[in-house]
Protein backbone atom coordinates (compact mmCIF):
# COMPACT_ATOMS: atom_id res chain seq x y z
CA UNK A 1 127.19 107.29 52.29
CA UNK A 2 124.14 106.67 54.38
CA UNK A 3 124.02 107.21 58.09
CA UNK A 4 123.22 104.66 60.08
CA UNK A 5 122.72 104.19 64.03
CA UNK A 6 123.64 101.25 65.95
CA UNK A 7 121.18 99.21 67.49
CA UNK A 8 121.04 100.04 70.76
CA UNK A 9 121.11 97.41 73.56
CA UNK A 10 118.57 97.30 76.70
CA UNK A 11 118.77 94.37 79.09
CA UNK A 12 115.44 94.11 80.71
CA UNK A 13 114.29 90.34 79.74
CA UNK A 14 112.93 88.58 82.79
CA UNK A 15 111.75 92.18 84.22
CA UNK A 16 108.14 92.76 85.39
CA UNK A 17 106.14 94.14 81.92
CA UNK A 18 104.15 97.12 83.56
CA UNK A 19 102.87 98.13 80.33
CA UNK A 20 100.58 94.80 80.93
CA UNK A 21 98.98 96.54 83.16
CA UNK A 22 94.99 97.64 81.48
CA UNK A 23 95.06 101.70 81.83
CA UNK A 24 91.34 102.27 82.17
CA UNK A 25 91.17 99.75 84.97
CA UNK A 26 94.29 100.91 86.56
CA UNK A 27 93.24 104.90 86.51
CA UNK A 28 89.69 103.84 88.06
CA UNK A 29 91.24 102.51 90.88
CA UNK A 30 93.82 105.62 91.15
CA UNK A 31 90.45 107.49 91.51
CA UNK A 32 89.49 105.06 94.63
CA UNK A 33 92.87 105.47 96.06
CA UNK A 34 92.68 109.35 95.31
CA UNK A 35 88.74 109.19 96.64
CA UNK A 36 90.09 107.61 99.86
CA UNK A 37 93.14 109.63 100.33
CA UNK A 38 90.97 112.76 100.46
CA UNK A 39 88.34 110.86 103.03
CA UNK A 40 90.73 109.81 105.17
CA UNK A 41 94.69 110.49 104.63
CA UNK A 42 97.13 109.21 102.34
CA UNK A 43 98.59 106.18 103.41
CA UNK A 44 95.62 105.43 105.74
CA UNK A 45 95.12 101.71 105.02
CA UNK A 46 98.27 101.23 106.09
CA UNK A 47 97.21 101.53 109.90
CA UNK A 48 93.42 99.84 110.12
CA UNK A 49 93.43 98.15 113.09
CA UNK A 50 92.43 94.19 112.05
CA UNK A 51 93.03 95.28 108.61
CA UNK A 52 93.22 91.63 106.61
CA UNK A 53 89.68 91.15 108.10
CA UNK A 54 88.51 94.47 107.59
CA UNK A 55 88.98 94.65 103.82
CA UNK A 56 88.44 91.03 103.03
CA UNK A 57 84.96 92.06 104.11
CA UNK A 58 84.96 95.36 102.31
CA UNK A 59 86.63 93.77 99.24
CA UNK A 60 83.39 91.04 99.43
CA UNK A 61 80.65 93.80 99.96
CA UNK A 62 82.04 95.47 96.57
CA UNK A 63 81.96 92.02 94.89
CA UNK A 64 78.71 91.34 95.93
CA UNK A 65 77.42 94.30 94.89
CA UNK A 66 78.32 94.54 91.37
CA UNK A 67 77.44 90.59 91.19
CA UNK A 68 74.07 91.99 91.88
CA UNK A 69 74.14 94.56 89.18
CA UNK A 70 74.90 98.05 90.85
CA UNK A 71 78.37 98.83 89.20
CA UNK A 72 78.82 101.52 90.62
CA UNK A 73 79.19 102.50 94.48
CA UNK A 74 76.69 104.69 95.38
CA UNK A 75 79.20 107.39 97.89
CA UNK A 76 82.04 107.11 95.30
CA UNK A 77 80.18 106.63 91.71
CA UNK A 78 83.61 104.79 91.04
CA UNK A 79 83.26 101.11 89.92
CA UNK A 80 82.91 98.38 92.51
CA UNK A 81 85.28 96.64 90.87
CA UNK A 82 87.79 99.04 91.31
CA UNK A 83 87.17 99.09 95.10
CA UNK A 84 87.31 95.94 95.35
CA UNK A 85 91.18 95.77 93.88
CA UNK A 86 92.12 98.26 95.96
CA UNK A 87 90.91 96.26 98.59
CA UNK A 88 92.53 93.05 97.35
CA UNK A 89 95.83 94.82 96.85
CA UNK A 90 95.65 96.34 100.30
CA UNK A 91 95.59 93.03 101.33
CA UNK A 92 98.75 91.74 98.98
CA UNK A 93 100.53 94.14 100.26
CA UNK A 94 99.87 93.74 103.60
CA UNK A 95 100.76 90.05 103.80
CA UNK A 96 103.73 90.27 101.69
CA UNK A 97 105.61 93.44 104.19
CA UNK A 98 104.39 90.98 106.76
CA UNK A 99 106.00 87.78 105.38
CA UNK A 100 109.18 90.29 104.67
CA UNK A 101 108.78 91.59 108.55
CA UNK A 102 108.88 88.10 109.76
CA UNK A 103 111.90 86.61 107.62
């Protein structure tokens, strides 16, 4: 008589798929958060004064420079790209706790 194991049952359709998410992307912009964490303070981006502005501009300047063929940022040697996500999900975050805040 062979042993066999029920299926087992997992109810996660409809839930976010993190394993979407690209890892050598992802860990290069770990580095920029872990880069920045050390410059400054965890947490730090948190409470920029004019922030929205501040890395809308920085996001832009990172852009801007790898569209002009420097992939890499010169203080960092991380990938502009990566900056410029952090930047951009600075930002998402920022407007969606505000949207929450003012609900």
């Amino acid at each position: 008589m062979a042993n066999s194991k029920p299926a087992g049952i997992k109810y996660d359709s409809g839930k976010p798929m993190y394993g979407l998410l690209p890892p050598v992307a992802l860990e290069e912009v770990t580095k920029v958060l872990t880069y920045g964490a050390k410059k400054y303070e965890p947490e730090n981006w948190r409470y920029v004064d004019n922030a929205l502005n501040r890395y809308f501009d920085a996001l832009q300047r990172h852009v801007w420079a790898w569209k002009q063929g420097q992939k890499e940022d010169p203080e960092t040697g991380l990938h502009h790209m990566a900056h410029a996500i952090c930047c951009a999900l600075f930002i998402c975050e920022l407007e969606i706790l505000n949207r929450k805040d003012s609900e």
